[in-house]
C-alpha atoms as a PDB file:
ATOM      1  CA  UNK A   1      56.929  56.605  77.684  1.00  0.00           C
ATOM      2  CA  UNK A   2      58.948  56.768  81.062  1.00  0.00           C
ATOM      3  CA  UNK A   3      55.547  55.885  83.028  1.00  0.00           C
ATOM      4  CA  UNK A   4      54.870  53.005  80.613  1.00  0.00           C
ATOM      5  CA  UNK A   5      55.105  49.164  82.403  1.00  0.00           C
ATOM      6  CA  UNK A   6      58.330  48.458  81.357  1.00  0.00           C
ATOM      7  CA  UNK A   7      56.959  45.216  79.910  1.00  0.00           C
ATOM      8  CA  UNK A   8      54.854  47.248  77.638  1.00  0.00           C
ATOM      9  CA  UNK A   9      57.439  49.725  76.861  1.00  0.00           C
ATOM     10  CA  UNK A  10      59.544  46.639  75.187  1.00  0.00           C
ATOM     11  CA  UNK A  11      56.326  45.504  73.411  1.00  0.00           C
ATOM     12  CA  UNK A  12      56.433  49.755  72.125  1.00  0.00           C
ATOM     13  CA  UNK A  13      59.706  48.879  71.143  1.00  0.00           C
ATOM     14  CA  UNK A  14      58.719  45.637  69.287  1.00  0.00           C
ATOM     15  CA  UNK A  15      56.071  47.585  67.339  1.00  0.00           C
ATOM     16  CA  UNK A  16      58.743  50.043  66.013  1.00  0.00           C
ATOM     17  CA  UNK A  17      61.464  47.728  65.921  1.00  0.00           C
ATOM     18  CA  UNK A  18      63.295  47.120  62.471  1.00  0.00           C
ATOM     19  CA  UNK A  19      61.442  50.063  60.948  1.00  0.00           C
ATOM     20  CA  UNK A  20      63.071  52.515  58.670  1.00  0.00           C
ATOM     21  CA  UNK A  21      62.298  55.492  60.767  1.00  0.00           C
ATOM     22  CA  UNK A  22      60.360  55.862  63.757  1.00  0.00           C
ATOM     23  CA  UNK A  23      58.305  58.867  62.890  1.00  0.00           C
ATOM     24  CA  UNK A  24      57.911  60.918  59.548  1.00  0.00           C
ATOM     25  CA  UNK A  25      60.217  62.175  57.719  1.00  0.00           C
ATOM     26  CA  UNK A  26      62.114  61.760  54.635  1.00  0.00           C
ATOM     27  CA  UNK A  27      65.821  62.418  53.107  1.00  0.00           C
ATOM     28  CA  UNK A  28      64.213  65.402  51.043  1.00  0.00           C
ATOM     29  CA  UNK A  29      62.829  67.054  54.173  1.00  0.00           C
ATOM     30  CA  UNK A  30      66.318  66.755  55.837  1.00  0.00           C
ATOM     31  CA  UNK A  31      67.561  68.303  52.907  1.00  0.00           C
ATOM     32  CA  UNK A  32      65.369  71.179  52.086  1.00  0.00           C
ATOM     33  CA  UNK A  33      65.685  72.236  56.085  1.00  0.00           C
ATOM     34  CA  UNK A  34      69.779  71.784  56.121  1.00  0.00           C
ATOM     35  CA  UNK A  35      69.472  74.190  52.606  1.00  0.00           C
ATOM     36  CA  UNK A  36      68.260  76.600  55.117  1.00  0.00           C
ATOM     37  CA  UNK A  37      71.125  77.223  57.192  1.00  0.00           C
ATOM     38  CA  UNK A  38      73.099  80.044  55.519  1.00  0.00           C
ATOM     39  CA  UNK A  39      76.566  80.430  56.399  1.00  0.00           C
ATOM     40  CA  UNK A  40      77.777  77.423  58.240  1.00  0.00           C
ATOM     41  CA  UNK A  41      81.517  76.787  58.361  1.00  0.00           C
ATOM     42  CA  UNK A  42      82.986  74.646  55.868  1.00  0.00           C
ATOM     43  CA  UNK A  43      83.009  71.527  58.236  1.00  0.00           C
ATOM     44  CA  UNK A  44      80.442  72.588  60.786  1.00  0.00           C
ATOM     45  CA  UNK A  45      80.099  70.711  64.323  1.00  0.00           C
ATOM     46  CA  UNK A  46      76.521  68.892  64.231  1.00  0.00           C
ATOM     47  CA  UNK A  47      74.677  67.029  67.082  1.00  0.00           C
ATOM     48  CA  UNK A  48      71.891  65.222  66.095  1.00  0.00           C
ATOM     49  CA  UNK A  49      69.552  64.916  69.194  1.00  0.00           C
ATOM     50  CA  UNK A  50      67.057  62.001  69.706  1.00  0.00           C
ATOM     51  CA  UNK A  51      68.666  60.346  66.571  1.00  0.00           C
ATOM     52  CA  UNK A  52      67.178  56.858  66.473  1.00  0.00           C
ATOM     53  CA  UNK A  53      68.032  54.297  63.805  1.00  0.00           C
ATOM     54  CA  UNK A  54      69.979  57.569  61.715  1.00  0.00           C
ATOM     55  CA  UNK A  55      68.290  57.748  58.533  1.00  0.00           C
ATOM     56  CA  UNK A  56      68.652  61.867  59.081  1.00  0.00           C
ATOM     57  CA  UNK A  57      72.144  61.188  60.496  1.00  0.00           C
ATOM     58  CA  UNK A  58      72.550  59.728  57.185  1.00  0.00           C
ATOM     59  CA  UNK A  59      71.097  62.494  55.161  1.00  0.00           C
ATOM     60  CA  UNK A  60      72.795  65.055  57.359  1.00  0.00           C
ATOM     61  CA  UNK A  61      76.038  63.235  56.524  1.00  0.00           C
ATOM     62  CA  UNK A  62      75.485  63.766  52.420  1.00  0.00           C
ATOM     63  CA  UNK A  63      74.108  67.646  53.237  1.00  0.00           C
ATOM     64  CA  UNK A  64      77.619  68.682  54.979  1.00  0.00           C
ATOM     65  CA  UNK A  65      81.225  67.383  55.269  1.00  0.00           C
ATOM     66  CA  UNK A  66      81.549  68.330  59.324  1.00  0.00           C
ATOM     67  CA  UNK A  67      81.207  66.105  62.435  1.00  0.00           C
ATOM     68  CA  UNK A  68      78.419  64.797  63.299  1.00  0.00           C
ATOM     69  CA  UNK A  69      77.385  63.714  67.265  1.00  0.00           C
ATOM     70  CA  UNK A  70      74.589  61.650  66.942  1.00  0.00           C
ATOM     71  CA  UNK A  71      73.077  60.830  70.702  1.00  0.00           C
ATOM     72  CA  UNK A  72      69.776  58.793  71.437  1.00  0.00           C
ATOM     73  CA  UNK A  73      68.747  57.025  74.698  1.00  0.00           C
ATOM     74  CA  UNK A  74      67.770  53.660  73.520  1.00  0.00           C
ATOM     75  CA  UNK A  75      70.686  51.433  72.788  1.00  0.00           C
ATOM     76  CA  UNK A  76      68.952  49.126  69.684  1.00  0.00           C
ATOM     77  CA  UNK A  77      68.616  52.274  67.798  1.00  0.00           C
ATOM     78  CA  UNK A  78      72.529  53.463  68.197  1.00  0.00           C
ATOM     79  CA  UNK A  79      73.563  50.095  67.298  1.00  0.00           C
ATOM     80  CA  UNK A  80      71.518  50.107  63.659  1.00  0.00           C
ATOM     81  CA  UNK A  81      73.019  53.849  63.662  1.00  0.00           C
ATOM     82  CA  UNK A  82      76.594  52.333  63.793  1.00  0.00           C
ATOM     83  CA  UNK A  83      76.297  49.819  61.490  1.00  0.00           C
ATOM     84  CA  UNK A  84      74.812  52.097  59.001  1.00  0.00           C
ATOM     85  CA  UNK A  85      77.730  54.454  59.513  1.00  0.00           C
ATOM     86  CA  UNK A  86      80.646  51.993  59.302  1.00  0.00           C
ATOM     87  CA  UNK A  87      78.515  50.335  56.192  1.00  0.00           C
ATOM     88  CA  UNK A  88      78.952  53.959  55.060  1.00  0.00           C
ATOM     89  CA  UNK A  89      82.728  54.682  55.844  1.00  0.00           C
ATOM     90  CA  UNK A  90      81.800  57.514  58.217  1.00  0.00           C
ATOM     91  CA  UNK A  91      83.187  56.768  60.996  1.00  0.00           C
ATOM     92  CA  UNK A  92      85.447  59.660  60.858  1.00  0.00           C
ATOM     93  CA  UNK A  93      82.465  61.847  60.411  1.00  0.00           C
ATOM     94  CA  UNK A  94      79.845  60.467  62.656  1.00  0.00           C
ATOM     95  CA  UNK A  95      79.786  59.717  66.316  1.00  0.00           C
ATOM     96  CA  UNK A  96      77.218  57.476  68.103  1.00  0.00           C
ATOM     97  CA  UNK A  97      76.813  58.620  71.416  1.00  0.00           C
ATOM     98  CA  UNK A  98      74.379  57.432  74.638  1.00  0.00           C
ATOM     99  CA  UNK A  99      72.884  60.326  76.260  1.00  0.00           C
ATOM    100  CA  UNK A 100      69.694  61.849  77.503  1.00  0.00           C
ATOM    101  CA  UNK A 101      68.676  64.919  75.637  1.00  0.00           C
ATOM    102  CA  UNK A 102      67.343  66.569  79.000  1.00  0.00           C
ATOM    103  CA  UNK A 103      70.948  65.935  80.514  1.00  0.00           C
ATOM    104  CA  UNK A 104      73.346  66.220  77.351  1.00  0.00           C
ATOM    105  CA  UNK A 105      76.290  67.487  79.575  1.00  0.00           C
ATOM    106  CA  UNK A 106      78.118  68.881  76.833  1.00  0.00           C
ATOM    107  CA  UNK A 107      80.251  72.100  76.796  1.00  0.00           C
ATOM    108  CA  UNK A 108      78.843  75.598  76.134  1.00  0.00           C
ATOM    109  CA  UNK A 109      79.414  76.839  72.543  1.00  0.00           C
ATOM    110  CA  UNK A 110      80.348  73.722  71.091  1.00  0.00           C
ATOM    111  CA  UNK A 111      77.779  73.153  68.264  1.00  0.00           C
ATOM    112  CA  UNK A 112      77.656  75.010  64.861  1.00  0.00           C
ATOM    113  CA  UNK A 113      74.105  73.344  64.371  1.00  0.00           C
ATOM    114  CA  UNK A 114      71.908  71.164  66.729  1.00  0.00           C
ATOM    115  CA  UNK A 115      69.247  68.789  64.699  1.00  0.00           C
ATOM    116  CA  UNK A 116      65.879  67.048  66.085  1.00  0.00           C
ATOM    117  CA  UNK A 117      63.775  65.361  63.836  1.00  0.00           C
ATOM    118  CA  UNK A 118      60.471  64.043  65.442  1.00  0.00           C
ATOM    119  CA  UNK A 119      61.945  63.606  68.826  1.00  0.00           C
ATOM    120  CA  UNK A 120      61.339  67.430  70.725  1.00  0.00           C
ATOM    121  CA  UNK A 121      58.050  66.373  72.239  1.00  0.00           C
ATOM    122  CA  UNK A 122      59.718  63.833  74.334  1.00  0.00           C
ATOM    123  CA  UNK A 123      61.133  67.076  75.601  1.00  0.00           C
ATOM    124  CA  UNK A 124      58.922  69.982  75.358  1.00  0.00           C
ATOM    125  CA  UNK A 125      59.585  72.565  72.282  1.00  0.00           C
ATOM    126  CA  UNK A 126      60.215  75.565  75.108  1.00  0.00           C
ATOM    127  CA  UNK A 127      62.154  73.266  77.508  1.00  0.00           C
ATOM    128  CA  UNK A 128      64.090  72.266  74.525  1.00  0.00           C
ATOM    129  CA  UNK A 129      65.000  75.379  73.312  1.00  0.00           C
ATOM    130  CA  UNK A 130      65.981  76.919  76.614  1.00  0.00           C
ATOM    131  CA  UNK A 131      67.982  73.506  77.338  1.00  0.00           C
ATOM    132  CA  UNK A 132      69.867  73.147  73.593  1.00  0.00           C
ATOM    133  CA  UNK A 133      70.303  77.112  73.110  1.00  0.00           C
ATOM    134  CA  UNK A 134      74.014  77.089  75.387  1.00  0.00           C
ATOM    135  CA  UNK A 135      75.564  74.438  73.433  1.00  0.00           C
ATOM    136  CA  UNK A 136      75.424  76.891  70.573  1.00  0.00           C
ATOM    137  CA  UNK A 137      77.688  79.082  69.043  1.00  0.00           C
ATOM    138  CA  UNK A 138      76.546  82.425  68.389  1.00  0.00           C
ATOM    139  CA  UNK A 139      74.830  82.332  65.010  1.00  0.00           C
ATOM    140  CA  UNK A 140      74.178  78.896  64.992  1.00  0.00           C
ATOM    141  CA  UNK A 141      71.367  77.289  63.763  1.00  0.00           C
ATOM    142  CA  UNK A 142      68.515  74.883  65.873  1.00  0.00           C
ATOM    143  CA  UNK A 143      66.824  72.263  63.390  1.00  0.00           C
ATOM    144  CA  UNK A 144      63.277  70.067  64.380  1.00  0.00           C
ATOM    145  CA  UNK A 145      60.267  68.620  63.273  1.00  0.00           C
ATOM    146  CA  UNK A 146      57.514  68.547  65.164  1.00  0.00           C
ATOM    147  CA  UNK A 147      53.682  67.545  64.686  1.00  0.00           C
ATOM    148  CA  UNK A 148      51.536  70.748  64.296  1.00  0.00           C
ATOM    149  CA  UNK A 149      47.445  71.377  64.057  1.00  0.00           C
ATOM    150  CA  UNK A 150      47.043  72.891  60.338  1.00  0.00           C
ATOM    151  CA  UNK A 151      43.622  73.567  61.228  1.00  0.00           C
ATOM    152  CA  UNK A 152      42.207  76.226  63.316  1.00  0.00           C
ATOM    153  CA  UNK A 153      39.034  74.319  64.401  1.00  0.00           C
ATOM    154  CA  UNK A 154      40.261  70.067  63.868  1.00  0.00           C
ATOM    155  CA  UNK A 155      37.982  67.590  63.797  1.00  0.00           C
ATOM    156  CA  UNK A 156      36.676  66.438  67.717  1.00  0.00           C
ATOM    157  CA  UNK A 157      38.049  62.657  66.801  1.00  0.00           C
ATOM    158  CA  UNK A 158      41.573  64.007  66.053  1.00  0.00           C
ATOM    159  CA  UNK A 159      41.643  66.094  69.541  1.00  0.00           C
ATOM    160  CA  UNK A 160      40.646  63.510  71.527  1.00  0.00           C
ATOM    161  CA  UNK A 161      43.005  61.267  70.072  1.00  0.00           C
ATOM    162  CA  UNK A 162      46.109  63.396  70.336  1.00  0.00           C
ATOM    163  CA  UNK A 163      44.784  64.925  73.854  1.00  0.00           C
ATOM    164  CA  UNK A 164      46.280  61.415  75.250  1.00  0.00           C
ATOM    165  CA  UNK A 165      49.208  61.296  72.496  1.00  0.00           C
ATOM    166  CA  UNK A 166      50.581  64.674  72.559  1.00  0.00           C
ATOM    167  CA  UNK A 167      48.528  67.299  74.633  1.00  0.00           C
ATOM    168  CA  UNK A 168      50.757  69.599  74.119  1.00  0.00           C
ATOM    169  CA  UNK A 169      50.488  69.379  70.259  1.00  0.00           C
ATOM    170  CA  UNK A 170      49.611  73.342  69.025  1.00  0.00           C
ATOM    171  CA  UNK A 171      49.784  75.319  66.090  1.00  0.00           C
ATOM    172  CA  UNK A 172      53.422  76.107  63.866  1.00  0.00           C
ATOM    173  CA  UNK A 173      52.376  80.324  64.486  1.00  0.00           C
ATOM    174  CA  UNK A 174      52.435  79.436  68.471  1.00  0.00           C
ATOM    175  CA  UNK A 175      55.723  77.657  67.806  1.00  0.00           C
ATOM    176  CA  UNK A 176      56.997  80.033  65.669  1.00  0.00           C
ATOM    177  CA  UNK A 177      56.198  82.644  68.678  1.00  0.00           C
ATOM    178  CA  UNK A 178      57.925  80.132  71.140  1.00  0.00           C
ATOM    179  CA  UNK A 179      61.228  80.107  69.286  1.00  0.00           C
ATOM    180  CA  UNK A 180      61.338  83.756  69.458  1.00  0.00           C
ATOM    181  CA  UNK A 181      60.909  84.057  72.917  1.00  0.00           C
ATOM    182  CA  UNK A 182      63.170  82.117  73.876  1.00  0.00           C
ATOM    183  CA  UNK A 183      66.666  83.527  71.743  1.00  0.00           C
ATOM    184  CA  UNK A 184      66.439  82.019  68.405  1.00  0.00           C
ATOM    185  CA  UNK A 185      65.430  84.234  64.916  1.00  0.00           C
ATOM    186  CA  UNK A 186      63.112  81.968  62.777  1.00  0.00           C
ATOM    187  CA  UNK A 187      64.713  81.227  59.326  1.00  0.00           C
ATOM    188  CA  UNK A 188      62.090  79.179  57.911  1.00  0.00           C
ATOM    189  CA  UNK A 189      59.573  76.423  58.208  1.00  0.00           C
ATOM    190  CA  UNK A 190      57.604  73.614  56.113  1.00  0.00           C
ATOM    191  CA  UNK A 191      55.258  70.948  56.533  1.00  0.00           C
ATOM    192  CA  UNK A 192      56.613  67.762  55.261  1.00  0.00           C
ATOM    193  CA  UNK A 193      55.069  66.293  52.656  1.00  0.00           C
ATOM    194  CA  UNK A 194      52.527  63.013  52.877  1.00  0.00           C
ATOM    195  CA  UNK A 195      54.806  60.423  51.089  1.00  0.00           C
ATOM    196  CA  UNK A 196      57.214  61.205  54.139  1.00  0.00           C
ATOM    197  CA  UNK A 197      54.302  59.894  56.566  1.00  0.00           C
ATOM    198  CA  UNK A 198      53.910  56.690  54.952  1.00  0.00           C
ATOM    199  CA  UNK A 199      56.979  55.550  52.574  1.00  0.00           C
ATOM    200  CA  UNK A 200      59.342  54.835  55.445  1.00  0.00           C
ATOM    201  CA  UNK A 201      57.152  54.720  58.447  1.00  0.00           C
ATOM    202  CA  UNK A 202      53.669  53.617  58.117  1.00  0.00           C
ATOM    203  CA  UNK A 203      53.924  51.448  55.292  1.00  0.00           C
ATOM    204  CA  UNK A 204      56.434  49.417  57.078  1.00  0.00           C
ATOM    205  CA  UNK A 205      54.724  49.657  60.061  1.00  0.00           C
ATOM    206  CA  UNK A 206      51.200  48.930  58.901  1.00  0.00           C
ATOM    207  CA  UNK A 207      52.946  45.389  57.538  1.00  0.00           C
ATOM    208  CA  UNK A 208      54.353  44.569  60.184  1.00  0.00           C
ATOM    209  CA  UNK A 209      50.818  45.104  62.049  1.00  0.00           C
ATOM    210  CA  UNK A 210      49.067  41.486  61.381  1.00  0.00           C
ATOM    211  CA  UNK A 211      52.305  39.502  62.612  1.00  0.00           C
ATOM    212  CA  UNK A 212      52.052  41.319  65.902  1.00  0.00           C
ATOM    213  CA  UNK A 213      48.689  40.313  66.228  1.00  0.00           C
ATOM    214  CA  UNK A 214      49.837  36.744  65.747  1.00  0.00           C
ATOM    215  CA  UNK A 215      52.538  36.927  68.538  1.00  0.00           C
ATOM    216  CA  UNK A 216      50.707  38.759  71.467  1.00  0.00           C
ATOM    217  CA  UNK A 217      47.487  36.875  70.944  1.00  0.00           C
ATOM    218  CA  UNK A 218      45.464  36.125  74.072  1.00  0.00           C
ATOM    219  CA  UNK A 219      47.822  39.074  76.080  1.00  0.00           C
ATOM    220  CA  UNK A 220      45.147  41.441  75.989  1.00  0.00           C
ATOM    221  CA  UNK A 221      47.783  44.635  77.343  1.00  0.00           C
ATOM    222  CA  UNK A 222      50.208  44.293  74.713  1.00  0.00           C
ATOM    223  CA  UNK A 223      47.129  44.010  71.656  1.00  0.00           C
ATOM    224  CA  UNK A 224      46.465  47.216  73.486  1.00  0.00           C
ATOM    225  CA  UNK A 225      50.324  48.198  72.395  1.00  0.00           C
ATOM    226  CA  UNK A 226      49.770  46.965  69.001  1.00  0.00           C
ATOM    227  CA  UNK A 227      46.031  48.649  68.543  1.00  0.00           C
ATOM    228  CA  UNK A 228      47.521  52.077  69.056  1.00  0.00           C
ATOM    229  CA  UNK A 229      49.633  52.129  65.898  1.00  0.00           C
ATOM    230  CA  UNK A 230      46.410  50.866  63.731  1.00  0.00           C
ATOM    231  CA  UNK A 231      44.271  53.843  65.607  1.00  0.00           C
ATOM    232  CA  UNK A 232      47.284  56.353  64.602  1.00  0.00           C
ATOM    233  CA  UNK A 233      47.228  55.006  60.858  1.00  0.00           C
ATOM    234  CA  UNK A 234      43.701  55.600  60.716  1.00  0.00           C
ATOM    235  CA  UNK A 235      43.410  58.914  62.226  1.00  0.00           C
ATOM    236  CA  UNK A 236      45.853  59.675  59.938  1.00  0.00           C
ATOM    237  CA  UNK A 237      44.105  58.352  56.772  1.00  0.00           C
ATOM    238  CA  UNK A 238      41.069  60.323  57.590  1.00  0.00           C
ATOM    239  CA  UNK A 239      42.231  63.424  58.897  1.00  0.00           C
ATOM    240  CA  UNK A 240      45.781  64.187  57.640  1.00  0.00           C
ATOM    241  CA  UNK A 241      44.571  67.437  56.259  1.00  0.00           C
ATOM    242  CA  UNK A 242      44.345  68.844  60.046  1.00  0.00           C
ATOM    243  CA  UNK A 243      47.612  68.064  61.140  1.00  0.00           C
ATOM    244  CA  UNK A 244      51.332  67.700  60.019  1.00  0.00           C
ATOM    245  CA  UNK A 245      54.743  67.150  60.998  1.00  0.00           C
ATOM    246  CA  UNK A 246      56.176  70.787  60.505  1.00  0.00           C
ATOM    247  CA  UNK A 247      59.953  71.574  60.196  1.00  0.00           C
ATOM    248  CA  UNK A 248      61.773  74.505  61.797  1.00  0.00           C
ATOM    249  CA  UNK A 249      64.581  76.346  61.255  1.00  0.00           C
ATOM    250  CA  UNK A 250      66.222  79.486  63.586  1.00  0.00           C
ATOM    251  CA  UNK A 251      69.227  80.737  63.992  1.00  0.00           C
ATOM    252  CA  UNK A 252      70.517  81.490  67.671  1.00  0.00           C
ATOM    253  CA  UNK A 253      70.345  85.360  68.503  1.00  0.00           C
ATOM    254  CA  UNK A 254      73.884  87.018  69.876  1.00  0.00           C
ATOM    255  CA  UNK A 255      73.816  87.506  73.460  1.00  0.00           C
ATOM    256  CA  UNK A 256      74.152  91.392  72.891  1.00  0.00           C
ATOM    257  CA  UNK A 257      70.950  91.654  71.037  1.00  0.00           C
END
């Protein structure tokens, strides 16, 4: 999004704007991946990377009774973040934080668990993992979603269309492979489940479609915005069975390994 015309990034913006989540997911996913990580302290140090509006800040915040950090880059988001955590009483528990997840600038071995849900692309799953892997504590776990090919020979529609989305989209064995090379032991994984594609993102989104229409008409760029999300909804209707969000779970090899 960084080379987007910053005019058309706010219309991006607009689209997702006031939405429940900005990608899939769902509290049961955040859930059933937090399950996974055995042995955590009692209160464990979290940061929540790329966090958006919170709803897995949220869930995160039910799962455990440590700290949460919860950083995005985007300003609107932290602000829904806060409100829901003060709605929440958890301000004692959960800080909202401004920061860039390719410059964190947080000390070495100061997270018990670090948690991306449908935000490591903006990064790069490798350049991720090498980035994220100091901040942890031997032992400690790394958490993300991330959108996977289920099929070993998808449909030429789908390619092209996530060739200019996400070309770096590949399979959960590749990423599986990736987390090993780079330090981490894989702990488990899952592909979330439909509901959590369209219950809190496209259903709201795909509402919210036809009034967009109505306030960029005759601005042919930002339609353009707006067309996007109705192409992704309908690749998605057709061809879910070839791809998937896909949740990870490793646990950060000691050094001396």
């Amino acid at each position: 999004m960084n080379d987007i015309d910053p005019r058309l990034l706010e219309v991006f913006f607009d689209v997702q704007r006031g939405l429940p989540r900005q990608g899939p997911g769902d509290f049961d996913s955040t859930s059933q991946a937090f399950a996974l990580c055995s042995g955590l302290p009692e209160k464990p140090s979290v940061l929540d990377i790329g966090c958006g509006p919170g709803m897995q800040t949220m869930a995160l915040a039910k799962s455990c009774s440590g700290s949460i950090l919860a950083v995005d880059n985007y300003d609107e988001y932290l602000d829904e973040l806060r409100e829901r955590v003060v709605k929440a009483c958890l301000s004692d528990r959960i800080e909202v934080k401004h920061a860039d997840m390719k410059a964190l600038g947080f000390s070495e071995n100061a997270f018990d668990l670090i948690w991306c849900e449908g935000a490591i692309y903006n990064m790069g799953v490798p350049e991720a993992l090498k980035s994220w892997r100091p901040l942890l504590r031997d032992q400690s776990y790394l958490a993300f979603s991330d959108l996977v090919w289920l099929d070993e020979n998808p449909p030429a529609e789908a390619v092209e269309f996530f060739k200019n989305e996400y070309p770096a989209m590949t399979s959960s064995e590749a990423i599986i492979k990736t987390i090993r090379e780079n330090g981490f032991d894989p702990v488990g994984d899952f592909t979330l489940p439909e509901s959590a594609w369209w219950d809190d993102y496209y259903g709201p989104l795909e509402a919210k479609l036809p009034a967009l229409k109505r306030k960029y008409e005759g601005d042919a760029e930002a339609l353009g915005v707006v067309a996007m999300s109705e192409t992704e909804i309908d690749i998605r209707r057709r061809f879910s069975h070839t791809y998937g969000y896909h949740f990870f779970v490793a646990r950060k090899v000691d050094e001396e390994r």
